[in-house]
Protein backbone atom coordinates (compact mmCIF):
# COMPACT_ATOMS: atom_id res chain seq x y z
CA UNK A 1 84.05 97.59 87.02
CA UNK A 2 83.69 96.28 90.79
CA UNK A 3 80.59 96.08 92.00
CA UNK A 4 81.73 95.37 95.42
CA UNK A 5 79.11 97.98 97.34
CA UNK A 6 76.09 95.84 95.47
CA UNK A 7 77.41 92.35 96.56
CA UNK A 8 77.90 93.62 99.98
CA UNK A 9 74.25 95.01 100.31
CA UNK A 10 73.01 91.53 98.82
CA UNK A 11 74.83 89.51 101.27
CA UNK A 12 73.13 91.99 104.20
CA UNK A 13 76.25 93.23 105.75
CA UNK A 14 75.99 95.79 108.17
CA UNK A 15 76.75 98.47 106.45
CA UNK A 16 77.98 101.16 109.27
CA UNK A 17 79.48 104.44 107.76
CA UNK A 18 82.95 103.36 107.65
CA UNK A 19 82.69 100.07 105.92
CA UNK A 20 80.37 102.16 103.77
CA UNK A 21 83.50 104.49 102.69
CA UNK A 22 86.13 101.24 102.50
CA UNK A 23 83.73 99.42 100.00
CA UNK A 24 83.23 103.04 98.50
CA UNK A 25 87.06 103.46 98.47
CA UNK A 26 87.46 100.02 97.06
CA UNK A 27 85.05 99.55 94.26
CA UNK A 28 86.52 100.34 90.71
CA UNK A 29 88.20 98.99 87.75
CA UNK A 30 91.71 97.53 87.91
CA UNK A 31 91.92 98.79 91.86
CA UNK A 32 94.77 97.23 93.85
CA UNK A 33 95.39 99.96 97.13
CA UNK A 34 97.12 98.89 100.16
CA UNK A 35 95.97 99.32 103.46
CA UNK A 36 97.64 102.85 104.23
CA UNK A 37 96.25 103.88 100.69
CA UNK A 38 92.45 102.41 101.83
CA UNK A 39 92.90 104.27 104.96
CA UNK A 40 94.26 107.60 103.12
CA UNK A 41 91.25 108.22 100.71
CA UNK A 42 89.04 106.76 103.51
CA UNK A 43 89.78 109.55 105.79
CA UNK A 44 89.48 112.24 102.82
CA UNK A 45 85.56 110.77 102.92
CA UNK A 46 85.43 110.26 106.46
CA UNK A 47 87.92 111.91 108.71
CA UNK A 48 86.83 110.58 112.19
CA UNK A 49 87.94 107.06 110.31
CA UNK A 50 90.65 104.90 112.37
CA UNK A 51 93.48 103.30 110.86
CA UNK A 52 92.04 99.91 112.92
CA UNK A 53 88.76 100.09 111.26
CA UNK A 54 89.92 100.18 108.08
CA UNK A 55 92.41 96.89 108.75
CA UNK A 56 89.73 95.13 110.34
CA UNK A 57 87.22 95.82 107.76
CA UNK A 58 89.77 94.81 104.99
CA UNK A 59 90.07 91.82 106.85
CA UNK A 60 86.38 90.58 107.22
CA UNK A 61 85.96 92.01 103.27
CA UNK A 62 88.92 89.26 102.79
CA UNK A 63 86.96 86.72 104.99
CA UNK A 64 83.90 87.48 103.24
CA UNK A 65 85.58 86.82 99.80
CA UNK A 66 84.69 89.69 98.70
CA UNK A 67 87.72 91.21 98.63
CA UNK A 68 91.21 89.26 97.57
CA UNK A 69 94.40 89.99 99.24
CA UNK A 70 96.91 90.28 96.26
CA UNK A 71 100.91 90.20 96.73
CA UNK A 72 103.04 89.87 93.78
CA UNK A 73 106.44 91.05 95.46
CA UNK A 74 107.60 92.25 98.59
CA UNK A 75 106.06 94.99 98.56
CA UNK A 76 103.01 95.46 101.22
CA UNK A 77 99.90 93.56 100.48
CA UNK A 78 97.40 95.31 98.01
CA UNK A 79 93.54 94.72 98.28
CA UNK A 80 91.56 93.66 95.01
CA UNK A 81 87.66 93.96 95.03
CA UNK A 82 87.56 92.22 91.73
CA UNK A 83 86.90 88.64 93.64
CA UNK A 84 84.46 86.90 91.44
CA UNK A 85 85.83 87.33 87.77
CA UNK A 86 88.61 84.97 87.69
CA UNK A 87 91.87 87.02 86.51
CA UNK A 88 95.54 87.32 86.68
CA UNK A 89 97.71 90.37 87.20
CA UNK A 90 100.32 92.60 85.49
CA UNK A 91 102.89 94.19 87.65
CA UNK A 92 105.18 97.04 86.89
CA UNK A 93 108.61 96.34 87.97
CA UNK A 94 109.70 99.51 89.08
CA UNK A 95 106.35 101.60 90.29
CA UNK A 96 104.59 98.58 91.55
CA UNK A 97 101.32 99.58 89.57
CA UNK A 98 99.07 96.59 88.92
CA UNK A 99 96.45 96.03 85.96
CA UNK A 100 93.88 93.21 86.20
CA UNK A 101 94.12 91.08 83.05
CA UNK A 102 91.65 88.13 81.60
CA UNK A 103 93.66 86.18 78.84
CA UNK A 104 92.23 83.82 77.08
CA UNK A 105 93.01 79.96 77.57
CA UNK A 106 92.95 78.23 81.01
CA UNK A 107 96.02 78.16 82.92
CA UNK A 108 95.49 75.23 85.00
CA UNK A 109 94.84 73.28 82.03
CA UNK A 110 98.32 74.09 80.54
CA UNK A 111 100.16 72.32 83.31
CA UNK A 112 100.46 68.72 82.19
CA UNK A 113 99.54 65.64 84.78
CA UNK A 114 103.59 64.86 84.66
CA UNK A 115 104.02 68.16 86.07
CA UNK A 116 101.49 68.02 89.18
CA UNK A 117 103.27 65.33 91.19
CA UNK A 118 99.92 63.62 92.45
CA UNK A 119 98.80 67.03 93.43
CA UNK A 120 94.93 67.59 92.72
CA UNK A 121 95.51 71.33 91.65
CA UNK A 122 92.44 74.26 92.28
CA UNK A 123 93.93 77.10 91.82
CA UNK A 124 96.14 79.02 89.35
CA UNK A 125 97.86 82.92 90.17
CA UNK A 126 99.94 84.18 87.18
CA UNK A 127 101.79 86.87 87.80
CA UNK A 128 103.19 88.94 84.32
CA UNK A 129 105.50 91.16 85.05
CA UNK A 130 106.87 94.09 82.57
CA UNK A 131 107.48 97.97 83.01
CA UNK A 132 104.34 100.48 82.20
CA UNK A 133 104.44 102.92 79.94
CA UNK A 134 104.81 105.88 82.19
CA UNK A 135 108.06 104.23 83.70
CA UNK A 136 109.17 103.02 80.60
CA UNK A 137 109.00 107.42 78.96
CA UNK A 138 110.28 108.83 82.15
């Protein structure tokens, strides 16, 4: 579970009413919305809510590191609160529907020095890809 509302409280961000309802919106399990879909439940909360509010406070949550900006195809960018548990995702490749997962092993370990070309690597995304099961019965 996120605990995005608790690390933004901690870090004394100015927590106005409509951040308030984006971190609320936000903070869950295996959450992945886009912007429209952040702005969407944001307004159910709080309907005086702009659209720009919500983009800008998605961006300074993304600035922040709080929240990580997550794009696994061409579809629009999807915003994950889960920032500090290092994870990967799995995709569905027809609804788009995206499930954090935590194998075990480390990635960036598996890729051998003769496969870095000099670079010093930080940072590993993997990206599985498959169909759910609600697309796979329907």
């Amino acid at each position: 579970m996120s605990d995005l509302l608790e690390r933004l409280r901690g870090r004394g961000w100015r927590m106005t009413a409509q951040r308030r309802v984006v971190a609320e919106v936000l903070d869950g399990e295996h959450v992945h919305l886009t912007a429209d879909e952040v702005h969407a439940r944001a307004v159910s909360k709080l309907p005086e809510i702009s659209r720009a509010t919500v983009y800008n406070t998605l961006g300074e949550l993304v600035t922040l590191g709080e929240v990580i900006e997550v794009t696994t195809d061409k579809r629009a960018k999807r915003y994950d609160p889960n920032a500090h548990r290092p994870h990967h995702h799995l995709v569905c490749a027809q609804c788009g529907a995206i499930r954090d997962v935590h194998p075990t092993g480390n990635p960036l370990a598996d890729l051998p020095t003769s496969e870095r070309f000099g670079f010093t690597v930080s940072d590993v995304e993997v990206t599985y890809r498959g169909v759910c099961p609600n697309c796979a019965s329907a």
